[in-house]
C-alpha atoms as a PDB file:
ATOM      1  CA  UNK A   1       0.000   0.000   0.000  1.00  0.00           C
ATOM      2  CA  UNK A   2       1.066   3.749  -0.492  1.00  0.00           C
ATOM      3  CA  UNK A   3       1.521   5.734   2.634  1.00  0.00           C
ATOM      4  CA  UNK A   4       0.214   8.706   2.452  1.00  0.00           C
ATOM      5  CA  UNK A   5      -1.763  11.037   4.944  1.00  0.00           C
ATOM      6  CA  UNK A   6      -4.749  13.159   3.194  1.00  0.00           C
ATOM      7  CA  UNK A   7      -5.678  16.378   4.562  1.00  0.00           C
ATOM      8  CA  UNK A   8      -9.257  16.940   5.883  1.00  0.00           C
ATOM      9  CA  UNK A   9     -11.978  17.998   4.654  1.00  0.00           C
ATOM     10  CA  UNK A  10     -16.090  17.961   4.749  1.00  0.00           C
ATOM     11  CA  UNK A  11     -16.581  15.016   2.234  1.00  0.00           C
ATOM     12  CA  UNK A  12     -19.367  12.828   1.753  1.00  0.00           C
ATOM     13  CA  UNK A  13     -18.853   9.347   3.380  1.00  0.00           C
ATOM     14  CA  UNK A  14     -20.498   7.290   0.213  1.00  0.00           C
ATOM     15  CA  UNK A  15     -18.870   9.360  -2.516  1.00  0.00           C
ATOM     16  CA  UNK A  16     -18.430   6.482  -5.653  1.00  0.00           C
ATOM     17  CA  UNK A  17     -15.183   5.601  -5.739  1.00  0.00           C
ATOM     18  CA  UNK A  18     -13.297   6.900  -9.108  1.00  0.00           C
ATOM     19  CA  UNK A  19     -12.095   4.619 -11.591  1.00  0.00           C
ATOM     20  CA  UNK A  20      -8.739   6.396 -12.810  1.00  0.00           C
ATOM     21  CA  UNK A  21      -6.701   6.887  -8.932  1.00  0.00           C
ATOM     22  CA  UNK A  22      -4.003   9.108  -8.810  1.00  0.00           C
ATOM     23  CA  UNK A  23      -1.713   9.341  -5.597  1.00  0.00           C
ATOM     24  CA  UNK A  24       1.146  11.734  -4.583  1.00  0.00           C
ATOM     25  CA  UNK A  25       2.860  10.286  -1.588  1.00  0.00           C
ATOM     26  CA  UNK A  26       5.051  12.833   0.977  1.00  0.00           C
ATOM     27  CA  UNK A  27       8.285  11.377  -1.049  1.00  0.00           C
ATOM     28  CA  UNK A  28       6.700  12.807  -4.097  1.00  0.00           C
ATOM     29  CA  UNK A  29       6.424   9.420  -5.636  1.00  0.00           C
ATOM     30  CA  UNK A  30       3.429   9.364  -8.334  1.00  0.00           C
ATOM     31  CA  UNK A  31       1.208   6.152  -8.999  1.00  0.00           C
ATOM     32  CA  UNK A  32      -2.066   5.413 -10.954  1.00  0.00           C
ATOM     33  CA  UNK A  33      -4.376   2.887  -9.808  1.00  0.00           C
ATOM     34  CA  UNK A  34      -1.904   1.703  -7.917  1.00  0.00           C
ATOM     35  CA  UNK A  35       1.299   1.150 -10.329  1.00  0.00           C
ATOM     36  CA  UNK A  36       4.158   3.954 -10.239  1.00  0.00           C
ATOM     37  CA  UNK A  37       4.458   6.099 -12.769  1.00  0.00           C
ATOM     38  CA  UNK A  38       6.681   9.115 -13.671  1.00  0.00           C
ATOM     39  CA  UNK A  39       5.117  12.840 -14.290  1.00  0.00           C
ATOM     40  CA  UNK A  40       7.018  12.625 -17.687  1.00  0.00           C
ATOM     41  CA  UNK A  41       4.803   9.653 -18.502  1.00  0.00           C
ATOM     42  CA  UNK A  42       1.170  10.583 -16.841  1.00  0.00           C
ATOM     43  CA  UNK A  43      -0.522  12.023 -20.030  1.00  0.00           C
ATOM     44  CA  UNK A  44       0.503   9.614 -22.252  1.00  0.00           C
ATOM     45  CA  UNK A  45      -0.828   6.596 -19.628  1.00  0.00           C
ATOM     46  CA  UNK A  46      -4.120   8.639 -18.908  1.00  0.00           C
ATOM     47  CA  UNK A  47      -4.467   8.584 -22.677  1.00  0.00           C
ATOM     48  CA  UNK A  48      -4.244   4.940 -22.546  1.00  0.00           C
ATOM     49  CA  UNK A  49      -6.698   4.233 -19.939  1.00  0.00           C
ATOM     50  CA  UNK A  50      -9.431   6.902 -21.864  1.00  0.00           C
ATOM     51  CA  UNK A  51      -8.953   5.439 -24.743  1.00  0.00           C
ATOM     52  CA  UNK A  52      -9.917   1.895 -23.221  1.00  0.00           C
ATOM     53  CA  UNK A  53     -13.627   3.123 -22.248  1.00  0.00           C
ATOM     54  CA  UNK A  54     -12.575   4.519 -18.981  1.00  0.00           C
ATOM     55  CA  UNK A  55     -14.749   7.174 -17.384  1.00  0.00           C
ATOM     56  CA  UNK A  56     -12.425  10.426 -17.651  1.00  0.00           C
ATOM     57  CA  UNK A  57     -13.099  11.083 -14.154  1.00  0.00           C
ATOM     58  CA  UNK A  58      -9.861  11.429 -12.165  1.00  0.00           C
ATOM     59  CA  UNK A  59      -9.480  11.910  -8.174  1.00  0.00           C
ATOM     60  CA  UNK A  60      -6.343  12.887  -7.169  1.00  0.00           C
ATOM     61  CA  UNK A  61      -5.044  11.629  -3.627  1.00  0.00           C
ATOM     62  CA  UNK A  62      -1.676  13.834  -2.365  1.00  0.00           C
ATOM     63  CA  UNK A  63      -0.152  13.367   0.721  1.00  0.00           C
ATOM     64  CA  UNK A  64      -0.917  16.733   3.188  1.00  0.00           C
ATOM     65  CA  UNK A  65       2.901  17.625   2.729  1.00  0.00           C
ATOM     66  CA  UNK A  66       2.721  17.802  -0.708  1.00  0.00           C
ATOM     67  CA  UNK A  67       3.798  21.239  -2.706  1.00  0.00           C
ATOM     68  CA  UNK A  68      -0.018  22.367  -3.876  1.00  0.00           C
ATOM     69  CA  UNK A  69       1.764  23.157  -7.197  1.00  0.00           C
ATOM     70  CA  UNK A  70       2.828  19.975  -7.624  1.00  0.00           C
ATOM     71  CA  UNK A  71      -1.077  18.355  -7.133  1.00  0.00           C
ATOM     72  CA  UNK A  72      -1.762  21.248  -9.575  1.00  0.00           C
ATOM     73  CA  UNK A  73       0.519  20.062 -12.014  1.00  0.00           C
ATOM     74  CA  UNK A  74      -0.943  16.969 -11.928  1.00  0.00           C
ATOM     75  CA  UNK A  75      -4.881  18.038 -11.925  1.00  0.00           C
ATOM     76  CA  UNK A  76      -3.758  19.956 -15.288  1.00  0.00           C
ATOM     77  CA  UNK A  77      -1.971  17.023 -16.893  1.00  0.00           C
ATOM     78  CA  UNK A  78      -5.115  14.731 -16.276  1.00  0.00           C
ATOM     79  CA  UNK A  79      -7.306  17.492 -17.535  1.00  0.00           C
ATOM     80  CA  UNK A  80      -5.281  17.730 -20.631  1.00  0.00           C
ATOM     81  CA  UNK A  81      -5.070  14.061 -21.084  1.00  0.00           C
ATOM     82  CA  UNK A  82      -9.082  14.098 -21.551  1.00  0.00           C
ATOM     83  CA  UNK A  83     -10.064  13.947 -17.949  1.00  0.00           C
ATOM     84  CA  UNK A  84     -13.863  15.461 -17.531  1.00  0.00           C
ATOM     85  CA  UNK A  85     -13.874  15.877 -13.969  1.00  0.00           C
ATOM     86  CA  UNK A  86     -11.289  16.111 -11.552  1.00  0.00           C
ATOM     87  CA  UNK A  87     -11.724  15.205  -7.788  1.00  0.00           C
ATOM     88  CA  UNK A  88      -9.235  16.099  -4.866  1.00  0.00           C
ATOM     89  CA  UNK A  89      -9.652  13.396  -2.039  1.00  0.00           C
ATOM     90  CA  UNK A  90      -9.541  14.248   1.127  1.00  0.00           C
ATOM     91  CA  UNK A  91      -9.745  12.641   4.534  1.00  0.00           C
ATOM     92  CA  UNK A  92     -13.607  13.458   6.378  1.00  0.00           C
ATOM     93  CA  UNK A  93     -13.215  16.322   9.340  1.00  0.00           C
ATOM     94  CA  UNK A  94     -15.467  15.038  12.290  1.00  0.00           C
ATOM     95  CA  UNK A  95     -19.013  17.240  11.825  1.00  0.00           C
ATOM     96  CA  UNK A  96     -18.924  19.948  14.519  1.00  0.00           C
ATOM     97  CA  UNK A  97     -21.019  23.146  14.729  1.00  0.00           C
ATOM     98  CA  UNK A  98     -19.667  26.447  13.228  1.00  0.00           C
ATOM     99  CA  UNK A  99     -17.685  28.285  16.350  1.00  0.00           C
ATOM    100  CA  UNK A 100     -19.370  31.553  17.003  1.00  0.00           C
ATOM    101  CA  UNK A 101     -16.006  33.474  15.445  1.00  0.00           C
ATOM    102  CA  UNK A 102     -17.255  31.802  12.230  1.00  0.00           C
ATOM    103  CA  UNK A 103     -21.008  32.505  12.365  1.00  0.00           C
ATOM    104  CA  UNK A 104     -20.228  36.228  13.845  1.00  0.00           C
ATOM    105  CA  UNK A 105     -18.172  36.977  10.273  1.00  0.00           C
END
């Protein structure tokens, strides 16, 4: 398994899962579905997995200490490799009231 620690966010517990997986782990390594893969060679295997009768839907799973940019880079590469929608996973935050700081604003 890749090790990698999502950041948190409100997300819906029984979101589908995505067909076309991309990770980022802390070490910057890069994998789809699973399999490592290079940044030099990510549009040209996204190609190859839309042009098999994938759903171009790609979520995109980086590690919290990952650059933004660099999840950026990759959310633009997928989108220019034919992806329709683009999902950043995220870990669920436990549902808690708005603090009165955030209401007051």
């Amino acid at each position: 398994s890749i090790d990698i620690n999502l950041p948190k966010a409100h997300v819906k517990k029984d979101a589908a899962m995505e067909k076309v997986n991309i990770m980022i782990s802390k070490a910057g390594k890069l994998y789809i579905n699973g399999m490592e893969t290079k940044l030099t060679d990510l549009e040209t295997h996204l190609k190859a997995i839309f042009s098999g009768g994938a759903d171009p839907t790609v979520t995109v799973a980086a590690d919290e200490l990952v650059p933004y940019g660099d999840a950026v880079k990759v959310l633009d590469i997928a989108r220019q490799a034919g992806a329709q929608k683009l999902v950043l996973a995220a870990e669920p935050l436990p549902v808690q009231p708005l603090s009165e700081e955030l209401l007051s604003k």
